[in-house]
Protein backbone atom coordinates (compact mmCIF):
# COMPACT_ATOMS: atom_id res chain seq x y z
CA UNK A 1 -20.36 93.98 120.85
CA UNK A 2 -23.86 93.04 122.38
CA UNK A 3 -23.52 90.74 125.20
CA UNK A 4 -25.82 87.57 125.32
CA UNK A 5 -26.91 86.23 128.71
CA UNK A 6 -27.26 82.53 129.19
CA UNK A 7 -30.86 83.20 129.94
CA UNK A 8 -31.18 84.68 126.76
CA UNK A 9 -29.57 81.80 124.76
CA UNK A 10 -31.94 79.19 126.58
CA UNK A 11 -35.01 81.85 125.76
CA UNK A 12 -34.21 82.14 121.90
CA UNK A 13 -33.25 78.26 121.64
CA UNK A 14 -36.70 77.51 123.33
CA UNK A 15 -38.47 80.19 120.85
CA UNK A 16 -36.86 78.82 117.86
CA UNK A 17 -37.98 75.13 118.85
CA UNK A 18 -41.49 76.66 119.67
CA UNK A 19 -41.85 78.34 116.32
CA UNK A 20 -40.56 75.23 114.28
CA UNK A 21 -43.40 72.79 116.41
CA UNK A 22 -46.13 75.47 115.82
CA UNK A 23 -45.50 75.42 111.86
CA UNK A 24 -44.79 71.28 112.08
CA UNK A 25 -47.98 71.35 113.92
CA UNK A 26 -50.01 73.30 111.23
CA UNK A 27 -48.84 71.49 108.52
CA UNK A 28 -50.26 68.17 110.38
CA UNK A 29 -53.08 69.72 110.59
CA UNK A 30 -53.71 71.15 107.30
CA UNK A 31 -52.50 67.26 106.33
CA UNK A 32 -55.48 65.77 108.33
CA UNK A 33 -58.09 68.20 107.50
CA UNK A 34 -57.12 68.78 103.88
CA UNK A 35 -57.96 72.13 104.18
CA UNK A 36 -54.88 75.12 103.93
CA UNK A 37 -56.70 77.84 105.58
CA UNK A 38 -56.47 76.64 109.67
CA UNK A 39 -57.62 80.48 110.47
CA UNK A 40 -58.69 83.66 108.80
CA UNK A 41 -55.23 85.08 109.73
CA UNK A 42 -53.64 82.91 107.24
CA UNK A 43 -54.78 84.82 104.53
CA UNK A 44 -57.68 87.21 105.43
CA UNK A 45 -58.92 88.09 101.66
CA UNK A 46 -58.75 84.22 101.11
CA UNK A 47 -60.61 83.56 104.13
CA UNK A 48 -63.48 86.39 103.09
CA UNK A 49 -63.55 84.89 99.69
CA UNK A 50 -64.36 81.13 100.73
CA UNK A 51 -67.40 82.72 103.42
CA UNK A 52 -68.84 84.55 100.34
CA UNK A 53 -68.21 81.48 97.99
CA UNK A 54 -70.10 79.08 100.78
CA UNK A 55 -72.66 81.69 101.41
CA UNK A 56 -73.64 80.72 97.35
CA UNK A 57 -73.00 77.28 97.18
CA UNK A 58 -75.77 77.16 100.57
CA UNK A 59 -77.74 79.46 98.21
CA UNK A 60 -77.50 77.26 95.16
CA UNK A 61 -78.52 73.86 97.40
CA UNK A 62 -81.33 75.77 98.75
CA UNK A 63 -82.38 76.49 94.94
CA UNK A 64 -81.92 73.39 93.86
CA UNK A 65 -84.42 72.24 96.82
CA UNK A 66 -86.94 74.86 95.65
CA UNK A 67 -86.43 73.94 92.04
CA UNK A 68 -87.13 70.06 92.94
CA UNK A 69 -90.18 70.96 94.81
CA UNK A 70 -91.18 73.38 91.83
CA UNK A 71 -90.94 70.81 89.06
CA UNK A 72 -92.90 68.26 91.49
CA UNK A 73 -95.59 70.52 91.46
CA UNK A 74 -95.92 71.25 87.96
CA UNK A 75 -95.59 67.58 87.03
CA UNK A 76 -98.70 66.79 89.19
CA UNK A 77 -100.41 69.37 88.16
CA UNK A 78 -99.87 68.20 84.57
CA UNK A 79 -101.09 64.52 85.31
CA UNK A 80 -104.15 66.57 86.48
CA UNK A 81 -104.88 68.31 83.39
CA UNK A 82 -103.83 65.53 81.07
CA UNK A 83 -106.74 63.48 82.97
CA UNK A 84 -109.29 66.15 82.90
CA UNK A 85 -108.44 66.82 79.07
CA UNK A 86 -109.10 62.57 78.71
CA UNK A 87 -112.41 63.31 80.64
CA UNK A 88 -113.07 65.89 78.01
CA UNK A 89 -112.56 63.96 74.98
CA UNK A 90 -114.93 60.96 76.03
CA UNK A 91 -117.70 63.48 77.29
CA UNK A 92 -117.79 64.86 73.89
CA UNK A 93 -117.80 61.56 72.05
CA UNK A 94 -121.10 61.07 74.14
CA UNK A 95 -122.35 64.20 73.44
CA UNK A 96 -121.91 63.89 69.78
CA UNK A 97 -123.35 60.23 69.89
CA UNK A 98 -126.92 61.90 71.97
CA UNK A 99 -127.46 63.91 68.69
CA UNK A 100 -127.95 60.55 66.83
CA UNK A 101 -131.89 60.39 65.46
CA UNK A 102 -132.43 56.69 66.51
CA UNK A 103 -131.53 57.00 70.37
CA UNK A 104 -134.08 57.18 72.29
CA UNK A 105 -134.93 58.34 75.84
CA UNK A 106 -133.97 55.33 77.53
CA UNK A 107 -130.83 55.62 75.24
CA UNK A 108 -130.09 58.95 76.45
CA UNK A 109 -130.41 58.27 79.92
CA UNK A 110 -127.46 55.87 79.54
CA UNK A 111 -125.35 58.32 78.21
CA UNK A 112 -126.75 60.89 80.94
CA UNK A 113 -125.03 58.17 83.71
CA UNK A 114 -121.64 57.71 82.15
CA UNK A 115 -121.92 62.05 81.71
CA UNK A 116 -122.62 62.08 85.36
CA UNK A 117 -120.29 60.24 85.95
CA UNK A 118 -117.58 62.17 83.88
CA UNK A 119 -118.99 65.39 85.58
CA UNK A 120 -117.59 63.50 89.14
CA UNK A 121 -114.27 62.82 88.22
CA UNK A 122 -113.72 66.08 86.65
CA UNK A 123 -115.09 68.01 89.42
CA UNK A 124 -112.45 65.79 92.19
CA UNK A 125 -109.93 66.26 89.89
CA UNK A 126 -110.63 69.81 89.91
CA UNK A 127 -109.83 70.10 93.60
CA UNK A 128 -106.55 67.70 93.62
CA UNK A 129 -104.46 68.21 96.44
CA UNK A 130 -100.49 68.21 96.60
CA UNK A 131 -98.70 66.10 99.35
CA UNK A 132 -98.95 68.64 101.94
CA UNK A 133 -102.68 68.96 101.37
CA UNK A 134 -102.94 71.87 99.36
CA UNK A 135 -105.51 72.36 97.23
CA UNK A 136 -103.34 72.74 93.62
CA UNK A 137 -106.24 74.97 91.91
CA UNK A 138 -107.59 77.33 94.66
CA UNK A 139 -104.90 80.02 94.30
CA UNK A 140 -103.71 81.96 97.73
CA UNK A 141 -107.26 79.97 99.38
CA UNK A 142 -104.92 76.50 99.15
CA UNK A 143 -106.57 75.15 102.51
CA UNK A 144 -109.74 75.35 101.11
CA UNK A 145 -111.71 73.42 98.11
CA UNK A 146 -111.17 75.32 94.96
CA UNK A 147 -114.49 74.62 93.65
CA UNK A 148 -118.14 74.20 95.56
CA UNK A 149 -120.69 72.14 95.34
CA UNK A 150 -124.51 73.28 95.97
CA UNK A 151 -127.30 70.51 95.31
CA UNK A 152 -129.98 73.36 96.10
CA UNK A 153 -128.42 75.83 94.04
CA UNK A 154 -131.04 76.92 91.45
CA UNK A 155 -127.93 79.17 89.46
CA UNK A 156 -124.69 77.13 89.55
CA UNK A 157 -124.05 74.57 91.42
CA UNK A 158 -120.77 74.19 90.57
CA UNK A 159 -119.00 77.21 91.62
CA UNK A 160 -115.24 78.18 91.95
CA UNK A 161 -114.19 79.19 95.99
CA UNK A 162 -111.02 80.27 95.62
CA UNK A 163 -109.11 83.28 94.00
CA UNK A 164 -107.23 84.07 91.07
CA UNK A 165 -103.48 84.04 92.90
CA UNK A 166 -100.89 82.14 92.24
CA UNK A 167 -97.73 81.25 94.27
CA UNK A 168 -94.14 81.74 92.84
CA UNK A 169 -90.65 79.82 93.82
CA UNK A 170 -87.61 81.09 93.65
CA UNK A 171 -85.20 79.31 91.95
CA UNK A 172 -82.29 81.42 91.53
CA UNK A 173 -80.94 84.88 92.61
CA UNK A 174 -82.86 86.19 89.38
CA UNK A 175 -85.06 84.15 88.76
CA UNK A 176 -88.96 82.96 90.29
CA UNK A 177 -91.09 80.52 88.91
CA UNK A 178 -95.22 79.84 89.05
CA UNK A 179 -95.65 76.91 91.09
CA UNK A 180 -99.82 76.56 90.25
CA UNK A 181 -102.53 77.70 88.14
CA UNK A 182 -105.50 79.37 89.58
CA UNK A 183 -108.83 77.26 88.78
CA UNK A 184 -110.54 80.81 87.67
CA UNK A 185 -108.32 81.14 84.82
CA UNK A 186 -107.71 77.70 83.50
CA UNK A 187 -111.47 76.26 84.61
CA UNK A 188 -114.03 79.07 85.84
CA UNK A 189 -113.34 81.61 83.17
CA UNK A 190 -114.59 79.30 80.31
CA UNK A 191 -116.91 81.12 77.75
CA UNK A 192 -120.16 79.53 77.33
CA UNK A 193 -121.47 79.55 74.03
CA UNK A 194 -122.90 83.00 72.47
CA UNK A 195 -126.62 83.21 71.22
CA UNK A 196 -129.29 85.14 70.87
CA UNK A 197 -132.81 85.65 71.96
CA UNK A 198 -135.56 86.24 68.97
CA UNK A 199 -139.14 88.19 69.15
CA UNK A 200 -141.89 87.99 66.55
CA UNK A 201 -143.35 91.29 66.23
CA UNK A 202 -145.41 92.94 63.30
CA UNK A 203 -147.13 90.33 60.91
CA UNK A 204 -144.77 87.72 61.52
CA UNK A 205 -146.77 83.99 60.90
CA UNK A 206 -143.78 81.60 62.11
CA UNK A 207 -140.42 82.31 63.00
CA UNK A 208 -137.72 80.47 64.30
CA UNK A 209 -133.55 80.48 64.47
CA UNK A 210 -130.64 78.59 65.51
CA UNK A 211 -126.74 79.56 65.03
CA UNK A 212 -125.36 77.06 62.07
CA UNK A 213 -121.57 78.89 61.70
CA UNK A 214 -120.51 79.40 65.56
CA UNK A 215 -117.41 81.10 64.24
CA UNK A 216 -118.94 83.31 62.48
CA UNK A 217 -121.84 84.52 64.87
CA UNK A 218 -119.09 84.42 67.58
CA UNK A 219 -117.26 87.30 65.13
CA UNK A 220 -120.27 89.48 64.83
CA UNK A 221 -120.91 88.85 68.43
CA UNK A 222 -117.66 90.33 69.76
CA UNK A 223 -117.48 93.14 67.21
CA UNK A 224 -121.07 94.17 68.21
CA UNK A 225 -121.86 93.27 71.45
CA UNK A 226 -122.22 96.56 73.76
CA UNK A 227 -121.59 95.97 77.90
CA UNK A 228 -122.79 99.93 78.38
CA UNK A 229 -125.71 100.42 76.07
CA UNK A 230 -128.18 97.49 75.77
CA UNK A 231 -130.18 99.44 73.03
CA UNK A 232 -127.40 98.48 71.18
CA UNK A 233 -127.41 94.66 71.43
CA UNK A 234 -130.94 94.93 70.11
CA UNK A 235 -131.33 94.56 65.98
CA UNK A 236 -134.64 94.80 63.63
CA UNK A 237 -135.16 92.65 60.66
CA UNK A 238 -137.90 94.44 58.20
CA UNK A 239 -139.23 92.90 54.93
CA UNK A 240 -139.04 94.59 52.18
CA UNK A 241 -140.63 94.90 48.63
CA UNK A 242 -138.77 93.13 46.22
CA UNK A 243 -137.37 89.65 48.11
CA UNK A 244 -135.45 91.91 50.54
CA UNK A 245 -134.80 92.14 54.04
CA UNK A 246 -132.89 94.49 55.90
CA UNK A 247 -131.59 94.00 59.41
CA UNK A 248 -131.28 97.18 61.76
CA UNK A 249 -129.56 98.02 64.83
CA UNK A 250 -132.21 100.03 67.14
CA UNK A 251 -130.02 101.36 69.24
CA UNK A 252 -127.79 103.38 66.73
CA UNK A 253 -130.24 103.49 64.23
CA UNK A 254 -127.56 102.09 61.30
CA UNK A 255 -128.48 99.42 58.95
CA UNK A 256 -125.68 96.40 59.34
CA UNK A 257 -127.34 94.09 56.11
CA UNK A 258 -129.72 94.04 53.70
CA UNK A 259 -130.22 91.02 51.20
CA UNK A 260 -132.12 88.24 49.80
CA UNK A 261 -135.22 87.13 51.32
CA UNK A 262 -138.13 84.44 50.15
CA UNK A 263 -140.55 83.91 52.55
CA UNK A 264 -140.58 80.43 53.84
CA UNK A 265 -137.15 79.50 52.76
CA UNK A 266 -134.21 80.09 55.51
CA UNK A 267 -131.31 82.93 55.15
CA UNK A 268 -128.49 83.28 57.40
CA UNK A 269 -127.02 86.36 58.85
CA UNK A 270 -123.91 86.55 60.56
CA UNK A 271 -123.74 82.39 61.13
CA UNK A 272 -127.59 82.64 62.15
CA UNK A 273 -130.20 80.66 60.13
CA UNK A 274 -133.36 82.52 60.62
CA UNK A 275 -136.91 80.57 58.94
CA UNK A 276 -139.55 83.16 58.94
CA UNK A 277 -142.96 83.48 57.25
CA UNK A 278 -143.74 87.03 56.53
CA UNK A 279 -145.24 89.51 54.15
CA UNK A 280 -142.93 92.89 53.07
CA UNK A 281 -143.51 95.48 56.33
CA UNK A 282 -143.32 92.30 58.47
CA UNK A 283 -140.98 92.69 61.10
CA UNK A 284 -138.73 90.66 63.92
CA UNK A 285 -136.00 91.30 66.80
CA UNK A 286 -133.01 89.64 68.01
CA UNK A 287 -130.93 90.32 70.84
CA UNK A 288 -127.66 89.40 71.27
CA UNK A 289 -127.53 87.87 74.64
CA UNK A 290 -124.63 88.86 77.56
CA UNK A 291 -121.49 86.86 77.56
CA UNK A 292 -121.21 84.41 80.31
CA UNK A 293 -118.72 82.13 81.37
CA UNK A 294 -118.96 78.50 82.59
CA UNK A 295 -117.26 75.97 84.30
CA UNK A 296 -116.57 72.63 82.58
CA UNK A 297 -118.17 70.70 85.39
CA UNK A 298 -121.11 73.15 84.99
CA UNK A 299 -121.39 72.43 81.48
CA UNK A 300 -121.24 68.80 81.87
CA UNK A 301 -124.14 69.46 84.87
CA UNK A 302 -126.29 70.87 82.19
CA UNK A 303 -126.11 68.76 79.32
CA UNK A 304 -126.89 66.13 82.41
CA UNK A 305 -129.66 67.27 83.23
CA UNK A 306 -131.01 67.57 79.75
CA UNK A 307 -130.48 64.14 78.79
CA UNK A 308 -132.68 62.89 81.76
CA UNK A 309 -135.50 65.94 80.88
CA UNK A 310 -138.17 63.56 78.90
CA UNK A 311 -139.89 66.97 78.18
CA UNK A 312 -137.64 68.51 76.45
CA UNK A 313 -138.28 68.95 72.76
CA UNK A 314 -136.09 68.25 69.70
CA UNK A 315 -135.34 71.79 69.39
CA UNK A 316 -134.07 72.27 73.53
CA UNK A 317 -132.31 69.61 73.04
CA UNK A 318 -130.21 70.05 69.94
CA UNK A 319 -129.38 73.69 71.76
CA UNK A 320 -128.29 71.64 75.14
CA UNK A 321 -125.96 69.65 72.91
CA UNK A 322 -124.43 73.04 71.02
CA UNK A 323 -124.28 74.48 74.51
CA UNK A 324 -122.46 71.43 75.68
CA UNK A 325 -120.09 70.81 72.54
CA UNK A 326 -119.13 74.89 72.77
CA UNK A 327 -118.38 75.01 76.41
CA UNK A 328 -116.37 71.90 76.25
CA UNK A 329 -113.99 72.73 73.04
CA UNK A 330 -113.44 75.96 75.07
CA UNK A 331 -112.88 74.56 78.04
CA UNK A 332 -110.23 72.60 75.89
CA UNK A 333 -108.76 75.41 74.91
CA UNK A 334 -107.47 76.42 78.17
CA UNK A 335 -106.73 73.21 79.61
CA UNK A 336 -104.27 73.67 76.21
CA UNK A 337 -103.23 77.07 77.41
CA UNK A 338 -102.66 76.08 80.84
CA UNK A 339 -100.87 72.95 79.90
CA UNK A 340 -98.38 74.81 77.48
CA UNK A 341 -97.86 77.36 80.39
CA UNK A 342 -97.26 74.39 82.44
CA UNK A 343 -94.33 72.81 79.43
CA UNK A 344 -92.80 76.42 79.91
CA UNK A 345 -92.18 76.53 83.14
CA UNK A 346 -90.83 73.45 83.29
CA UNK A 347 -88.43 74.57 80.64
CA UNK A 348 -87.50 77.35 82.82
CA UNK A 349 -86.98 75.20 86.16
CA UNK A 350 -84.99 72.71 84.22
CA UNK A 351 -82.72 75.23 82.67
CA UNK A 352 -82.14 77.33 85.57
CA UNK A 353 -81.28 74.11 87.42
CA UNK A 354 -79.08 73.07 84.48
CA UNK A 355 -77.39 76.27 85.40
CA UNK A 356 -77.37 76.30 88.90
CA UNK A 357 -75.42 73.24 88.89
CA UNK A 358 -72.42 74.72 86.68
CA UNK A 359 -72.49 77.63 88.83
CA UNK A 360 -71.96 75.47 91.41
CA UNK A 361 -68.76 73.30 90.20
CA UNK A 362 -67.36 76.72 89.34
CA UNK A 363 -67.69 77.96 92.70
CA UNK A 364 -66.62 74.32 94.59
CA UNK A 365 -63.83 74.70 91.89
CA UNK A 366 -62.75 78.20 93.22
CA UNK A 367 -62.90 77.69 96.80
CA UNK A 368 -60.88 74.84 96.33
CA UNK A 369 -58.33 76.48 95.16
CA UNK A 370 -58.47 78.39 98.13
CA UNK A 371 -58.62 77.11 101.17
CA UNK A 372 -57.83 72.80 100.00
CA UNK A 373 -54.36 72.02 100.41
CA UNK A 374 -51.66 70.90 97.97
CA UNK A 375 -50.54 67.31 99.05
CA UNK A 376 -47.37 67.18 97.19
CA UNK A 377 -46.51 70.84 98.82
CA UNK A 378 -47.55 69.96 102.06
CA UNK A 379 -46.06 66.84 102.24
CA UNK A 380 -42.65 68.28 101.34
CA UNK A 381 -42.71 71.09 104.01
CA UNK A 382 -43.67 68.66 106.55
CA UNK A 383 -40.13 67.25 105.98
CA UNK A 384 -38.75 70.81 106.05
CA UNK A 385 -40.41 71.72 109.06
CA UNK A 386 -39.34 68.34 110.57
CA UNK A 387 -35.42 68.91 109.33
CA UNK A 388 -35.56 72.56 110.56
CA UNK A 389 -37.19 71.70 114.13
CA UNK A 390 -34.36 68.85 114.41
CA UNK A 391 -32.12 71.21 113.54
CA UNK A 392 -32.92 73.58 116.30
CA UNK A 393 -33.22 71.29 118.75
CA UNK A 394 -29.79 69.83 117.69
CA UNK A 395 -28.57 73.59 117.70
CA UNK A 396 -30.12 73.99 121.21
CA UNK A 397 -28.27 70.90 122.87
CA UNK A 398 -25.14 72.71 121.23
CA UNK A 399 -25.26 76.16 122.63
CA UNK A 400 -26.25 75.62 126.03
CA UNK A 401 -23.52 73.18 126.62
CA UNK A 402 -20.72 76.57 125.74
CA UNK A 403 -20.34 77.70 129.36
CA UNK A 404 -17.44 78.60 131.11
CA UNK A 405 -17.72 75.45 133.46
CA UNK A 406 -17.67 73.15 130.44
CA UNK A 407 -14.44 74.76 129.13
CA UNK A 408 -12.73 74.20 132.43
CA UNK A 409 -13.46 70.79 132.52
């Protein structure tokens, strides 16, 4: 038989009532917080799975940040190009309205303010900040103007001054996003309109050209046009006996055409009218000239300046206005690209987002099963641990009154 001391009866009563006030105590607590998981050593792989699940809901909010930021961005820059495209459509109108027979210079002048004007807007909408002063169109250069402006300029003097970067947001673990459009691709990189330069040579008494099909000419131009050999842009139209004319390349030496001809009367080749006056062994060249690419305020510049040229003849001026028509409808075209890029990404950003946010119920969801506590449960072993702590303190008012003294009285 083991012998208990008194001293050990007072130490186990006092550990008993201890133990029952710690776990009265922690229920209180996990009453008043509302949380079942006082400290990791209540249930270490619980504990390491609510850090990890709070690491990714702190993630998630920090996504949902970037993705708010994201779609603010895109938005503005889509009020942007929405305005610009408006610009567009009315400089056109104008454009088309100059070609009318009856205006005349004073006429065109007027148009050549309200163009100016148009040219303005486009060109500050063109280097639109954000709301931290960014400049939305000048690529990784965002402190600086995206586009220039030289008055002296005898080349361009609208010219693009940042680069062709672009910044990206990251909007989930998997997934980054665009944030803005580089003015080289959706403004600089324009293609002016394609045309060609035309030399009289042997016997020819008048000449003279002009593209009537675009399209067309455009076609030939691409499938011909040679960056490395010049010689090659270069072609040869000879007269021939019987109402024919054939067209050469010089370069290669091949014959691309040979058909009807009547001297005095126009034929077109490859969407180019040519009206010539020549005898059979008459000849002419053509080059097709290089490729070059214009900004939309440039354009607009242009066709500006040519509507306040009194000089210019008929024939300038009907090519300003086919320069000017050209460069804007492709300038529309990639205000239309970049504008459908822009509808994309917002798709993206509002889909990730979408699911983002059920990611993050599922994980609340899960960590709340965790580490929240269970009312009812905790309600009801707050009245155990109350009954059990009475019950040992009853228990200890018991046993330390069995002494030997006691018995004797």
């Amino acid at each position: 038989m083991t012998r208990i001391s008194t001293n050990q009866l007072y130490d186990r009563s006092i550990d008993a009532i201890t133990r029952n006030q710690g776990s009265l105590s922690d229920v209180q607590q996990q009453l008043s917080s509302g949380k079942k998981l006082l400290r990791p050593s209540d249930d270490p792989v619980g504990a390491a799975q609510v850090v990890r699940l709070t690491e990714d809901l702190d993630k998630i909010t920090q996504y949902k940040r970037n993705n708010t930021l994201l779609q603010n961005s895109l938005e503005q820059e889509e009020v942007v190009l929405k305005n610009i495209n408006n610009a567009l459509d009315r400089a056109r109108v104008l454009m088309i309205q100059s070609g009318n027979g009856v205006y005349d210079k004073t006429d065109l002048q007027a148009i050549g303010i309200e163009i100016g004007s148009i040219r303005d807007e486009i060109f500050g909408l063109m280097n639109s900040q954000n709301s931290n002063g960014e400049y939305i169109f000048a690529g990784y250069q965002s402190q600086t103007e995206a586009f220039s402006y030289d008055p002296s300029s005898t080349d361009k003097k609208y010219t693009f001054a940042g680069d062709d970067g672009f910044k990206k947001i990251q909007v989930s673990d998997a997934v980054t996003i665009q944030s803005n459009s580089s003015g080289k691709t959706v403004f600089e990189d324009v293609q002016a309109r394609l045309n060609i330069n035309v030399t009289a040579r042997v016997g020819v008494s008048s000449l003279s050209s002009r593209i009537t099909e675009q399209a067309a000419f455009d076609q030939f131009h691409k499938q011909n046009y040679d960056a490395v050999t010049p010689a090659n842009n270069q072609f040869r139209a000879t007269v021939l006996a019987g109402n024919q004319i054939r067209i050469d390349n010089i370069g290669t030496g091949a014959t691309i055409s040979t058909q009807n001809f009547e001297s005095g009367k126009p034929f077109v080749f490859k969407g180019i009218s040519f009206d010539v006056n020549a005898a059979p062994g008459d000849t002419f060249d053509f080059e097709l000239n290089k490729p070059e690419k214009k900004n939309i305020a440039e354009t607009l510049n242009d066709f500006f300046i040519a509507l306040n040229d009194a000089s210019l003849s008929d024939t300038d001026f009907s090519k300003a206005i086919a320069d000017g028509l050209v460069g804007l409808d492709n300038g529309a075209k990639k205000l239309a690209n970049a504008t459908s890029s822009l509808g994309g990404r917002l798709n993206v950003a509002q889909s990730v987002l979408e699911s983002n946010l059920d990611l993050e119920i599922a994980n609340k969801s899960a960590r709340s099963v965790i580490e929240d506590v269970d009312y009812a449960e905790a309600v009801s072993e707050l009245s155990k641990q109350e009954t059990a702590l009475q019950a040992a303190q009853a228990t200890f008012s018991r046993v330390t009154g069995l002494t030997l003294f006691d018995y004797i009285r």
